[in-house]
ModelCIF file with pLDDT and N, C-alpha, C, O atoms, coordinates in Angstrom:
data_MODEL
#
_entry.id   MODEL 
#
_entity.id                         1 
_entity.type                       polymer 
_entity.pdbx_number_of_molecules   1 
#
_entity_poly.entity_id                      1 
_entity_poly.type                           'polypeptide(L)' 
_entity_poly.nstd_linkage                   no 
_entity_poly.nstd_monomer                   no 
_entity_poly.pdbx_seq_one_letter_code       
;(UNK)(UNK)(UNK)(UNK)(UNK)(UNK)(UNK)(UNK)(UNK)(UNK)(UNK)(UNK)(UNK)(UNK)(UNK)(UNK)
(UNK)(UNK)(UNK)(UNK)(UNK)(UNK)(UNK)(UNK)(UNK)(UNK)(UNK)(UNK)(UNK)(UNK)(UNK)(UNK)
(UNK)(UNK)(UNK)(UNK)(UNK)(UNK)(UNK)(UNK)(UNK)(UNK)(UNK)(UNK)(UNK)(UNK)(UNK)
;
_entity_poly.pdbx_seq_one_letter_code_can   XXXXXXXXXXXXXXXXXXXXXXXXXXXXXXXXXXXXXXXXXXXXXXX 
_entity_poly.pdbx_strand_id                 A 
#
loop_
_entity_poly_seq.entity_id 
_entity_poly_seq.num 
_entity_poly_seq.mon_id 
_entity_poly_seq.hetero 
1 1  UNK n 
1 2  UNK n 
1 3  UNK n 
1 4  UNK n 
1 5  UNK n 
1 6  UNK n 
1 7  UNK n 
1 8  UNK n 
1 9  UNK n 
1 10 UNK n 
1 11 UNK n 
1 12 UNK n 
1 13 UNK n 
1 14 UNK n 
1 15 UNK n 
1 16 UNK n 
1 17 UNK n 
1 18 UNK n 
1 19 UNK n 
1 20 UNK n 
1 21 UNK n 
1 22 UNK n 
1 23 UNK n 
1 24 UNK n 
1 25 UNK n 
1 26 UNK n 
1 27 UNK n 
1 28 UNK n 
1 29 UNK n 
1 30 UNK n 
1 31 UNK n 
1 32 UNK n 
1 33 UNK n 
1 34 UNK n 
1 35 UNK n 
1 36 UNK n 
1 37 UNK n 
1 38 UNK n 
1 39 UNK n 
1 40 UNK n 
1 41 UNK n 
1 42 UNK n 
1 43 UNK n 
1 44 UNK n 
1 45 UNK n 
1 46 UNK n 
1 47 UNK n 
#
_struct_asym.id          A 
_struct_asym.entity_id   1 
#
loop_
_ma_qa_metric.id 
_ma_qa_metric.mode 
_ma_qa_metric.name 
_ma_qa_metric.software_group_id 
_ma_qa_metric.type 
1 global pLDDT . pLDDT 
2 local  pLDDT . pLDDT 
#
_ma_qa_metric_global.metric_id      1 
_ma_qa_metric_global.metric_value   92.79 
_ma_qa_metric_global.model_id       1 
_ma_qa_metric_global.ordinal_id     1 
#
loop_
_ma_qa_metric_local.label_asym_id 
_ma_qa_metric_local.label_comp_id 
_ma_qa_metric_local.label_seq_id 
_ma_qa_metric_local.metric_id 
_ma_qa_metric_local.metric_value 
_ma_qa_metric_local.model_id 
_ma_qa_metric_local.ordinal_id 
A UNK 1  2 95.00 1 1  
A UNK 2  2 95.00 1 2  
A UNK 3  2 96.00 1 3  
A UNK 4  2 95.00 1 4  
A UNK 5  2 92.00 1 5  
A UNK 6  2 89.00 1 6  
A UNK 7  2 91.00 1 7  
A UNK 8  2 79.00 1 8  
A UNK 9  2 91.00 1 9  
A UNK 10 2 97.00 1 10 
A UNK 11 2 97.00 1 11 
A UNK 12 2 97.00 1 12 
A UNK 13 2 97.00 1 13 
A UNK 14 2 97.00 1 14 
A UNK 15 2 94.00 1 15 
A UNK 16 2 92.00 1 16 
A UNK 17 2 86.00 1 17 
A UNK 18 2 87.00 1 18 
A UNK 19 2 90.00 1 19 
A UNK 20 2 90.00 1 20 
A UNK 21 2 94.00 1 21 
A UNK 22 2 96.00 1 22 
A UNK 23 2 98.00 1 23 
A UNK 24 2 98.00 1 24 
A UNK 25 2 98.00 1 25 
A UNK 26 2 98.00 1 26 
A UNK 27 2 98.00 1 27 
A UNK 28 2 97.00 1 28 
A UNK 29 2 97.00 1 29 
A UNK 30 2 96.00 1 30 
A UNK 31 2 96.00 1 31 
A UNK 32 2 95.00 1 32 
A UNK 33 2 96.00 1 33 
A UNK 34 2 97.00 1 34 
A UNK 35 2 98.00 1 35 
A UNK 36 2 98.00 1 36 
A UNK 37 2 98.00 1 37 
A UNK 38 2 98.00 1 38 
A UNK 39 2 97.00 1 39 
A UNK 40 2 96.00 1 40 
A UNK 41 2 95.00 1 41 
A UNK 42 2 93.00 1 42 
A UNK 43 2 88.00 1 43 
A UNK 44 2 81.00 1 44 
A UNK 45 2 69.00 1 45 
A UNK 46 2 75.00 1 46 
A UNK 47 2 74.00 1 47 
#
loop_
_atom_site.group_PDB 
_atom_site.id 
_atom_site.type_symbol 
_atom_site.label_atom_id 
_atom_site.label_alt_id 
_atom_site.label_comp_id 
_atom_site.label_asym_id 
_atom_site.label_entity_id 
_atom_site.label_seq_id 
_atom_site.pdbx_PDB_ins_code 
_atom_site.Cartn_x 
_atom_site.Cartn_y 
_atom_site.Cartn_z 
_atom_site.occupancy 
_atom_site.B_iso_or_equiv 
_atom_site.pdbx_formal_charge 
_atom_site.auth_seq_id 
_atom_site.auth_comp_id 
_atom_site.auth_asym_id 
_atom_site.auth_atom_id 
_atom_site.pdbx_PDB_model_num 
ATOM 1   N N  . UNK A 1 1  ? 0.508   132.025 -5.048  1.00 95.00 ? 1  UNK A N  1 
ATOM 2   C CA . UNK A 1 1  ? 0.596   130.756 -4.337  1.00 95.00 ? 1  UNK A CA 1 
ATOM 3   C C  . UNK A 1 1  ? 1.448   130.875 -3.086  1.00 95.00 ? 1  UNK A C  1 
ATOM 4   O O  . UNK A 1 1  ? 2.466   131.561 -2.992  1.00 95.00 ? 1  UNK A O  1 
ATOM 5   N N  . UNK A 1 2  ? 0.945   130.177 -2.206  1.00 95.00 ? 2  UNK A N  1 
ATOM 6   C CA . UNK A 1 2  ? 1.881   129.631 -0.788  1.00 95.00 ? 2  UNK A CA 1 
ATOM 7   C C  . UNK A 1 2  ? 2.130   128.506 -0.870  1.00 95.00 ? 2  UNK A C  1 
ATOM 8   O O  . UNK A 1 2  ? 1.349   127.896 -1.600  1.00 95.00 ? 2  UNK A O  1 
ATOM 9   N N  . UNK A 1 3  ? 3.195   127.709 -0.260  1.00 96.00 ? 3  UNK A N  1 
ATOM 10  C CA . UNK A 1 3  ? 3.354   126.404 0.007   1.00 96.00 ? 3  UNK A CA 1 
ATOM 11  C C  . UNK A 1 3  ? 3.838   126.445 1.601   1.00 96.00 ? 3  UNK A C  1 
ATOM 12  O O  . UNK A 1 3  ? 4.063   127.474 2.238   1.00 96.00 ? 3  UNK A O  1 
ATOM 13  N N  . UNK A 1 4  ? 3.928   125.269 2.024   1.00 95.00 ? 4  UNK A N  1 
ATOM 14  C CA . UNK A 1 4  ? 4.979   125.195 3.028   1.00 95.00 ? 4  UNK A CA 1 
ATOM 15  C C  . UNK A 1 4  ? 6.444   125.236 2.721   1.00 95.00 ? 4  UNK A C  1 
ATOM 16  O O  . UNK A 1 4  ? 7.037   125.075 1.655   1.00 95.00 ? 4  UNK A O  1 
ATOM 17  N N  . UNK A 1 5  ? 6.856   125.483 3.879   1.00 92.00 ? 5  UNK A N  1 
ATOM 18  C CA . UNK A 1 5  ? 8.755   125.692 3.320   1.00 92.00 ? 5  UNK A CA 1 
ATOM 19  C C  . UNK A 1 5  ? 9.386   123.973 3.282   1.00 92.00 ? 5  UNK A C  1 
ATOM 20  O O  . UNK A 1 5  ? 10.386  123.610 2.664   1.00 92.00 ? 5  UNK A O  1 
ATOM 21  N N  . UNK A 1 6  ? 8.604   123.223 4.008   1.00 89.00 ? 6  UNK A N  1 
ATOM 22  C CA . UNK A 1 6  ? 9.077   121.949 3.734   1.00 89.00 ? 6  UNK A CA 1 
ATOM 23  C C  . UNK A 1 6  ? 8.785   121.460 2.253   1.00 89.00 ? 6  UNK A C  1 
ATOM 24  O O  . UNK A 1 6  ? 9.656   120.856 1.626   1.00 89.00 ? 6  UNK A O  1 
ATOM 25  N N  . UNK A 1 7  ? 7.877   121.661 1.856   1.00 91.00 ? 7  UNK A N  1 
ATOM 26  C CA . UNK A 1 7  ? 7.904   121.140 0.924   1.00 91.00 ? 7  UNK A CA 1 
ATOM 27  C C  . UNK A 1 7  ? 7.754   121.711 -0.514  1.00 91.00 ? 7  UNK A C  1 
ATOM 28  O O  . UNK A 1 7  ? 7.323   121.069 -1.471  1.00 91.00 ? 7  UNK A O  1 
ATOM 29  N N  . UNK A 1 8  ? 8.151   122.952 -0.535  1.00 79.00 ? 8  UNK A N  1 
ATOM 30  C CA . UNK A 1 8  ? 8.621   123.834 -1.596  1.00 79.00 ? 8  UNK A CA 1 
ATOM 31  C C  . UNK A 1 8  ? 9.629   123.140 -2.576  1.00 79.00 ? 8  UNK A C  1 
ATOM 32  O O  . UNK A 1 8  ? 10.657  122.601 -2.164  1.00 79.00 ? 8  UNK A O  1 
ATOM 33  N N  . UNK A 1 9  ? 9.302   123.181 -3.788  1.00 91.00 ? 9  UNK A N  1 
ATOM 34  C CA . UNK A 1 9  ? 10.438  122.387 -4.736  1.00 91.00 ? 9  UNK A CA 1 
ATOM 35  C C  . UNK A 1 9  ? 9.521   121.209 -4.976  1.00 91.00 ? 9  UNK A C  1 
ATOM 36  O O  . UNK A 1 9  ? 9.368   120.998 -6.179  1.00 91.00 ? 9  UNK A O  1 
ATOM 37  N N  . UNK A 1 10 ? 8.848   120.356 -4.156  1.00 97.00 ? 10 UNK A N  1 
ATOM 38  C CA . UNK A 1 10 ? 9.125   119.162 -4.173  1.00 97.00 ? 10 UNK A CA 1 
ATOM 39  C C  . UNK A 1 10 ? 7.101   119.258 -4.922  1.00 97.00 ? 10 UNK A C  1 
ATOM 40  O O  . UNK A 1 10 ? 6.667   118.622 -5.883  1.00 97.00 ? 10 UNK A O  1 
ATOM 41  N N  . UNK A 1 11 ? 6.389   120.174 -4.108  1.00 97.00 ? 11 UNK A N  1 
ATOM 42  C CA . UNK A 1 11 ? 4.534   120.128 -4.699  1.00 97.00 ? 11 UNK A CA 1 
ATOM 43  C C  . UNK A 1 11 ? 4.255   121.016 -5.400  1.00 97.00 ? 11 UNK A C  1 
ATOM 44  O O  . UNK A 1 11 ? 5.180   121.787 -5.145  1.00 97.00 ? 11 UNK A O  1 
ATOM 45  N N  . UNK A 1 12 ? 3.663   121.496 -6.104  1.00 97.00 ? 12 UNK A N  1 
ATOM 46  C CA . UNK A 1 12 ? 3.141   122.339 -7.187  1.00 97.00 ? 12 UNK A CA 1 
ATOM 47  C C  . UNK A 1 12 ? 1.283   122.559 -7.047  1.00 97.00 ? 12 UNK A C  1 
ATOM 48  O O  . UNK A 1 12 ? 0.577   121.634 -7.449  1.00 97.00 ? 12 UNK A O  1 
ATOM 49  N N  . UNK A 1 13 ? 0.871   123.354 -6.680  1.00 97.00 ? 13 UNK A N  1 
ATOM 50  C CA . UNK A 1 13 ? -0.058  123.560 -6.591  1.00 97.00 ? 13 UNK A CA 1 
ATOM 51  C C  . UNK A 1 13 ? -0.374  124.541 -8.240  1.00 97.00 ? 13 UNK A C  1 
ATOM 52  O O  . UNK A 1 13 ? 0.419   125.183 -8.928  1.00 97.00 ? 13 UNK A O  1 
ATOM 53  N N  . UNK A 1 14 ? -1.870  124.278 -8.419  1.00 97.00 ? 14 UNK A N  1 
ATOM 54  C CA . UNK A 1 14 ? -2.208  125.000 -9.597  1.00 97.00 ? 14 UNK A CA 1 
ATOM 55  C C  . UNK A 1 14 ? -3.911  124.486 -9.649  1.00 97.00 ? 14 UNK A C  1 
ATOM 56  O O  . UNK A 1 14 ? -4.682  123.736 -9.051  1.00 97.00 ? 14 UNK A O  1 
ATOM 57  N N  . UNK A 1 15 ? -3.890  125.309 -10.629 1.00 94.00 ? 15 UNK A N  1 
ATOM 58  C CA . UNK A 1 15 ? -5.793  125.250 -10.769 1.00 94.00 ? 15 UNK A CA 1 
ATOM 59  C C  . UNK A 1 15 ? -6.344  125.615 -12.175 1.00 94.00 ? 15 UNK A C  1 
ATOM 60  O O  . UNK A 1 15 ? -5.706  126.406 -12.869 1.00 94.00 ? 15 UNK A O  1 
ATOM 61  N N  . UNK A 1 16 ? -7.513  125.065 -12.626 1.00 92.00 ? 16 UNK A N  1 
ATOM 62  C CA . UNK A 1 16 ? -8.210  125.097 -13.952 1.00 92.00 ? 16 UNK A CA 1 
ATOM 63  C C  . UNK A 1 16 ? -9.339  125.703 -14.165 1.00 92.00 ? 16 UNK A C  1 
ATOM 64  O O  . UNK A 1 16 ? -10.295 125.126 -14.684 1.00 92.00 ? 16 UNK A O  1 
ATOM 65  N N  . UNK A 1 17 ? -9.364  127.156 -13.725 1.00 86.00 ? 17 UNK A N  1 
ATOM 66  C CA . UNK A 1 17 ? -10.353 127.771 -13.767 1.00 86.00 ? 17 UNK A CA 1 
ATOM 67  C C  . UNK A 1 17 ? -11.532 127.482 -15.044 1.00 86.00 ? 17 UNK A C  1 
ATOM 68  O O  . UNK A 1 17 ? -12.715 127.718 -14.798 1.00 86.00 ? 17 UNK A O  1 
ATOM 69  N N  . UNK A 1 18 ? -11.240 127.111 -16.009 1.00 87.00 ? 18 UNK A N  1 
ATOM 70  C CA . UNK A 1 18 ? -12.253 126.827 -16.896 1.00 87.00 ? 18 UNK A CA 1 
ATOM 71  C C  . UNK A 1 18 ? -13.083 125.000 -16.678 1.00 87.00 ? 18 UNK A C  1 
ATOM 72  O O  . UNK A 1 18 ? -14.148 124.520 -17.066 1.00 87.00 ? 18 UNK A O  1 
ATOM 73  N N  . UNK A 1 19 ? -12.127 124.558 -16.017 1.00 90.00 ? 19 UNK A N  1 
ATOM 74  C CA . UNK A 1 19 ? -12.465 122.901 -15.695 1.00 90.00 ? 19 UNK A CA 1 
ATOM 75  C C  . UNK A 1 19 ? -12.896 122.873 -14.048 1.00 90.00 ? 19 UNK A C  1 
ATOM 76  O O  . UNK A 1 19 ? -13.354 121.885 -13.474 1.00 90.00 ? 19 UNK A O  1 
ATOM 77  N N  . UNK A 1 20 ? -12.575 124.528 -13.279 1.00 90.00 ? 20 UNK A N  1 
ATOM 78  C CA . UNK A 1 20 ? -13.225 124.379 -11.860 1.00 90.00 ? 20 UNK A CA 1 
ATOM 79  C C  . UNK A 1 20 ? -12.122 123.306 -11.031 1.00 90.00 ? 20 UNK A C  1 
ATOM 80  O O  . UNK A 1 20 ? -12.504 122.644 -10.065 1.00 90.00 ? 20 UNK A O  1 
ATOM 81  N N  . UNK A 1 21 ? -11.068 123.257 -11.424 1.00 94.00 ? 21 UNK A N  1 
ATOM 82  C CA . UNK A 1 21 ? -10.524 121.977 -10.880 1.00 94.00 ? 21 UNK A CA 1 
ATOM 83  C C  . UNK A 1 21 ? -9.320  122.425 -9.865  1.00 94.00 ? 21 UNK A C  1 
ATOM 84  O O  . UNK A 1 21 ? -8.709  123.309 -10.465 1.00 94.00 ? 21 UNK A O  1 
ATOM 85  N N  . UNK A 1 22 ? -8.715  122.201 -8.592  1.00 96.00 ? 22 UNK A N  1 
ATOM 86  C CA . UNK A 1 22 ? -7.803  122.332 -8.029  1.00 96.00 ? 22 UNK A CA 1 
ATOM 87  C C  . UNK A 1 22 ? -6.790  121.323 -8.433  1.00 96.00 ? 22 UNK A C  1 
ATOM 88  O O  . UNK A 1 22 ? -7.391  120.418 -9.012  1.00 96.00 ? 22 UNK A O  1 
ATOM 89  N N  . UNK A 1 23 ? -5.502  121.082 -8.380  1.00 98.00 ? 23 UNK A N  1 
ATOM 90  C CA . UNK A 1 23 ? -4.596  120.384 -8.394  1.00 98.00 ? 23 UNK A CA 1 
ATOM 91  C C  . UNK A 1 23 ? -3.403  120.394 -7.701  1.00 98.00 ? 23 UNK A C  1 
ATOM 92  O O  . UNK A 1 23 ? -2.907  121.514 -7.576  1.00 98.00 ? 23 UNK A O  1 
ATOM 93  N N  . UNK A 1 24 ? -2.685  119.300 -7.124  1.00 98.00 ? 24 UNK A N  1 
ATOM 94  C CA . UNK A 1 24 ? -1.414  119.090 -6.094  1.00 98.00 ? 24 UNK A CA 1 
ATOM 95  C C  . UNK A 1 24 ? -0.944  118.316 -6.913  1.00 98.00 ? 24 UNK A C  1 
ATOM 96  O O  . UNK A 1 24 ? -1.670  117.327 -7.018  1.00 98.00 ? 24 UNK A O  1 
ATOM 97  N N  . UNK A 1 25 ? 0.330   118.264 -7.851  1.00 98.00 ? 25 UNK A N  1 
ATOM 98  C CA . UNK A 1 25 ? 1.373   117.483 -8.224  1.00 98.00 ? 25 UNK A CA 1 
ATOM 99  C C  . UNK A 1 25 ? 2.609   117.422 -7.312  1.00 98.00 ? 25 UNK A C  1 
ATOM 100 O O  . UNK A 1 25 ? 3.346   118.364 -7.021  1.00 98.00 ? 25 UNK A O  1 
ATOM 101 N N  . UNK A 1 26 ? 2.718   115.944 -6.852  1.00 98.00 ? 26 UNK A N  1 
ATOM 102 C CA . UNK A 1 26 ? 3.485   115.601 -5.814  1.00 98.00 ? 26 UNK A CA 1 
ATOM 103 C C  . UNK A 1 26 ? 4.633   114.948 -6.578  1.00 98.00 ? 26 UNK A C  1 
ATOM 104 O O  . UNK A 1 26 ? 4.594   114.040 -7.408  1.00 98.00 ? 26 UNK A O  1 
ATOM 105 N N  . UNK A 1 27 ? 5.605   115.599 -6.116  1.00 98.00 ? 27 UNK A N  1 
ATOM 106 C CA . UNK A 1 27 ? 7.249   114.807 -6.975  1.00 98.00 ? 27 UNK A CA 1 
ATOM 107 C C  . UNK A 1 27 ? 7.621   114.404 -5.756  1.00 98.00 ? 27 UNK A C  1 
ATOM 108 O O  . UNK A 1 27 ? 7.105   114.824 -4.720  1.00 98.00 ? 27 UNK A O  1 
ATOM 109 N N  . UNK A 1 28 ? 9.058   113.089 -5.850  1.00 97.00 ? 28 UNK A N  1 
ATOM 110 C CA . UNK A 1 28 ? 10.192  113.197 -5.035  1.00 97.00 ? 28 UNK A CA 1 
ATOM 111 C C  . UNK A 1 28 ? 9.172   112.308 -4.154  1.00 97.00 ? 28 UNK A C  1 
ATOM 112 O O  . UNK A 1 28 ? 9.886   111.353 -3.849  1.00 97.00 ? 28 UNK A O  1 
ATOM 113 N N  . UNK A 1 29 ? 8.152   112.124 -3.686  1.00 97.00 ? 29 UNK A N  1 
ATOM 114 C CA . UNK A 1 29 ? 7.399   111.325 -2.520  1.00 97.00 ? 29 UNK A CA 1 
ATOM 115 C C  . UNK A 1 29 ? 8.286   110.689 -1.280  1.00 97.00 ? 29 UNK A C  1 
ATOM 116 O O  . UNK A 1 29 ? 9.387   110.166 -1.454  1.00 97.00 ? 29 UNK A O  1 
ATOM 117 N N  . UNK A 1 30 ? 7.815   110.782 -0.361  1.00 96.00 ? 30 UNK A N  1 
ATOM 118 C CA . UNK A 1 30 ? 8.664   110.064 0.382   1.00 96.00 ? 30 UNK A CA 1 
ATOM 119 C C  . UNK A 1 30 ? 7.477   109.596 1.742   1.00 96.00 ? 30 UNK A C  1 
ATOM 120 O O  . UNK A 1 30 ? 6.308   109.981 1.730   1.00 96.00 ? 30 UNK A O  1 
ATOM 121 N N  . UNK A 1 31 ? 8.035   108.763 2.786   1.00 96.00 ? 31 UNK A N  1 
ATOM 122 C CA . UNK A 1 31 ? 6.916   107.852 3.207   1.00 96.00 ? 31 UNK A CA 1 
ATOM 123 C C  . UNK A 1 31 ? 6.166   109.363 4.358   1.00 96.00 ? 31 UNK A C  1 
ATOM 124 O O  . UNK A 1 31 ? 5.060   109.449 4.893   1.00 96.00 ? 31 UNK A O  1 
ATOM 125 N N  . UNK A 1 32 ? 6.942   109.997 4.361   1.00 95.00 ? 32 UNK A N  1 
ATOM 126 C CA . UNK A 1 32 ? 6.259   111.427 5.869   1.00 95.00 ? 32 UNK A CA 1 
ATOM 127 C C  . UNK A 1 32 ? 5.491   111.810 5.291   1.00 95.00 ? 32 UNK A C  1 
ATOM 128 O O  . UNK A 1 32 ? 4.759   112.522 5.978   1.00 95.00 ? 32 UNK A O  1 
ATOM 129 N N  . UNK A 1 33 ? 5.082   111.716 3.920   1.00 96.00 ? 33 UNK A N  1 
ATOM 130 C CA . UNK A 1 33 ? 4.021   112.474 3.246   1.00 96.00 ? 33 UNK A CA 1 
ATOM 131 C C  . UNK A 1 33 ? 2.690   111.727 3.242   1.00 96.00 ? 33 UNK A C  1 
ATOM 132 O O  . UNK A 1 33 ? 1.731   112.374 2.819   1.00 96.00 ? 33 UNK A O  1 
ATOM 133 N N  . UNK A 1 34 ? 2.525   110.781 3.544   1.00 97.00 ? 34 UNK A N  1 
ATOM 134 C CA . UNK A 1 34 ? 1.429   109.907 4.040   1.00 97.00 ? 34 UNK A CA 1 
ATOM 135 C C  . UNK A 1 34 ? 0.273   110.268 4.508   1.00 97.00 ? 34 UNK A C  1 
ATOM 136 O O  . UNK A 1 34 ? 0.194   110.514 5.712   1.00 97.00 ? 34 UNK A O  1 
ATOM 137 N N  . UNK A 1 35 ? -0.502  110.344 3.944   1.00 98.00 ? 35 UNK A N  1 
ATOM 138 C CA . UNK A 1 35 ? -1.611  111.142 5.236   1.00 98.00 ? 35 UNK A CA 1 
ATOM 139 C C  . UNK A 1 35 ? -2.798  110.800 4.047   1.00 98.00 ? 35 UNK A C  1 
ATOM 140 O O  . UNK A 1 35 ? -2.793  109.965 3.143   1.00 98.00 ? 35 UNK A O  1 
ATOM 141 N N  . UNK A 1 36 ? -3.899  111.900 4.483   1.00 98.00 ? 36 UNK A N  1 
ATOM 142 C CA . UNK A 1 36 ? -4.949  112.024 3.681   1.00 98.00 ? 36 UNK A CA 1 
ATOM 143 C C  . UNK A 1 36 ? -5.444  113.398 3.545   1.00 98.00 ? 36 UNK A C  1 
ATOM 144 O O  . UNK A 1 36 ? -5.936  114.139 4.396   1.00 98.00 ? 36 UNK A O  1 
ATOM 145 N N  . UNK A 1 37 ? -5.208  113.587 2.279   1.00 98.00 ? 37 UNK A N  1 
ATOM 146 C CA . UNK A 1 37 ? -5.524  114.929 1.706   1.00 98.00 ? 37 UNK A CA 1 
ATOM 147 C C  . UNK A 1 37 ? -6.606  115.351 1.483   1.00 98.00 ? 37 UNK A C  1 
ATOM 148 O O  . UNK A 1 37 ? -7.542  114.752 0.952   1.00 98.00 ? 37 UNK A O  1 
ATOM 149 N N  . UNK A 1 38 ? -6.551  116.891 2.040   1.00 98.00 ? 38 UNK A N  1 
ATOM 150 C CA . UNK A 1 38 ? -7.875  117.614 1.519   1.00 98.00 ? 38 UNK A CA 1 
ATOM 151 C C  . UNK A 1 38 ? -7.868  118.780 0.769   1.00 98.00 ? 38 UNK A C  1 
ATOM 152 O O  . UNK A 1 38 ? -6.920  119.541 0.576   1.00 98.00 ? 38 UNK A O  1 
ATOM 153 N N  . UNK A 1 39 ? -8.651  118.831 0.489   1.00 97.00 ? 39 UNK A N  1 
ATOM 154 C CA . UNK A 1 39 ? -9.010  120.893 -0.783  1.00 97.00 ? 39 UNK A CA 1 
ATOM 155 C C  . UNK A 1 39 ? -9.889  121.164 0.326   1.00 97.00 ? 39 UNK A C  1 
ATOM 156 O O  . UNK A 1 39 ? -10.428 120.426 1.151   1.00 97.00 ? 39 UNK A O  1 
ATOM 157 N N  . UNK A 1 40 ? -9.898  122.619 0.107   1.00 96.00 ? 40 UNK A N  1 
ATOM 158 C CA . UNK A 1 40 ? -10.752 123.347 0.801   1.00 96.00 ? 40 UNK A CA 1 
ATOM 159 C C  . UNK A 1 40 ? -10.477 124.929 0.410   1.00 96.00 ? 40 UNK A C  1 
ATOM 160 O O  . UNK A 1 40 ? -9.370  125.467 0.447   1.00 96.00 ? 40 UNK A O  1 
ATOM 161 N N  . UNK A 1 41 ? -11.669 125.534 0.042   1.00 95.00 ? 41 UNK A N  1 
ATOM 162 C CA . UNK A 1 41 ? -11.517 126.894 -0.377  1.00 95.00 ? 41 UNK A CA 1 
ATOM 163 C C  . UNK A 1 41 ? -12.711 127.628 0.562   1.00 95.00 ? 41 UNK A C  1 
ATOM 164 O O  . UNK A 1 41 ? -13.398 127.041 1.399   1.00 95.00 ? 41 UNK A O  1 
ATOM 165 N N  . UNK A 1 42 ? -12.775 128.839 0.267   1.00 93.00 ? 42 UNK A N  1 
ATOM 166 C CA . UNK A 1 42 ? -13.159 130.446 0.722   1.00 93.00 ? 42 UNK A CA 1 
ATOM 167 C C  . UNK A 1 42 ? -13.291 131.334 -0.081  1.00 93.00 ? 42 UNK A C  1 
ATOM 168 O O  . UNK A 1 42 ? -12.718 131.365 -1.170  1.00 93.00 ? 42 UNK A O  1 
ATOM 169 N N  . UNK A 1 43 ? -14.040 132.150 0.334   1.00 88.00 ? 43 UNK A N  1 
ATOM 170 C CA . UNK A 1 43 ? -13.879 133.762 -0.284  1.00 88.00 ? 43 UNK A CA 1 
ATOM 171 C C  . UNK A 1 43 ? -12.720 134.371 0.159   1.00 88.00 ? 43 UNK A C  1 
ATOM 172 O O  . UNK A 1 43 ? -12.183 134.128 1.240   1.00 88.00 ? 43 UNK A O  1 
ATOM 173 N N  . UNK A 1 44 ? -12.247 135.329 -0.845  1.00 81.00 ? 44 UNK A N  1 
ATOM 174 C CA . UNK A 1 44 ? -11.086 136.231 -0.384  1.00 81.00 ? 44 UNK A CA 1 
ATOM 175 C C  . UNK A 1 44 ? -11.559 137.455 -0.799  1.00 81.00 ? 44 UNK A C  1 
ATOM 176 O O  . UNK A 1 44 ? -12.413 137.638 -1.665  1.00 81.00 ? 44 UNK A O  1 
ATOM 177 N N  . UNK A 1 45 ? -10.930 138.352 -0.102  1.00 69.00 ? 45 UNK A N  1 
ATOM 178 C CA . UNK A 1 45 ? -10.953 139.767 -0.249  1.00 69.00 ? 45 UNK A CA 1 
ATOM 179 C C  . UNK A 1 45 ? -9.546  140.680 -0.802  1.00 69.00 ? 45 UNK A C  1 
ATOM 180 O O  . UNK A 1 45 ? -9.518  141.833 -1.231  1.00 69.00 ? 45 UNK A O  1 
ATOM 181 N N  . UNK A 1 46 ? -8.872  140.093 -0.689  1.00 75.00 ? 46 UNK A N  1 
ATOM 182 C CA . UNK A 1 46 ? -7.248  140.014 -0.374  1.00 75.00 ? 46 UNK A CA 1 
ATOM 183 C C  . UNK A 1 46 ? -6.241  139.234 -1.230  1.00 75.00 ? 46 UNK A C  1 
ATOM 184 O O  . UNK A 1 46 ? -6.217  138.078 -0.806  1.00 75.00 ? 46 UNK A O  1 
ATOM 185 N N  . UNK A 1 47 ? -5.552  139.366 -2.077  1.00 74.00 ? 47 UNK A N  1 
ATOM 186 C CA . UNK A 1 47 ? -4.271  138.476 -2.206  1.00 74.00 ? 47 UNK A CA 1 
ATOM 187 C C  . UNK A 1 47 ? -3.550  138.089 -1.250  1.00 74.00 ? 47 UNK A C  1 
ATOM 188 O O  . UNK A 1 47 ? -2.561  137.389 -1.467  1.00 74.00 ? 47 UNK A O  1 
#
């Protein structure tokens, strides 16, 4: 995993390979986090 350095500690990224599912658990919220979120994946070749 990567995060941003801002908000390290605070989001948790993870995923359900058997349910196909991405996930963002957001703690701590605060109003700068406002926006509208997206997923988006790729092929990798690479870690």
């Amino acid at each position: 995993t990567n995060y941003a350095d801002s908000l390290k500690g605070r989001f948790t990224i993870s995923k359900d390979s058997a349910k196909n599912t991405l996930y963002l658990q957001m703690n701590s919220l605060k109003p700068e986090d406002t926006g509208m979120y997206y997923c988006a994946a790729d092929y990798s070749l690479w870690s």
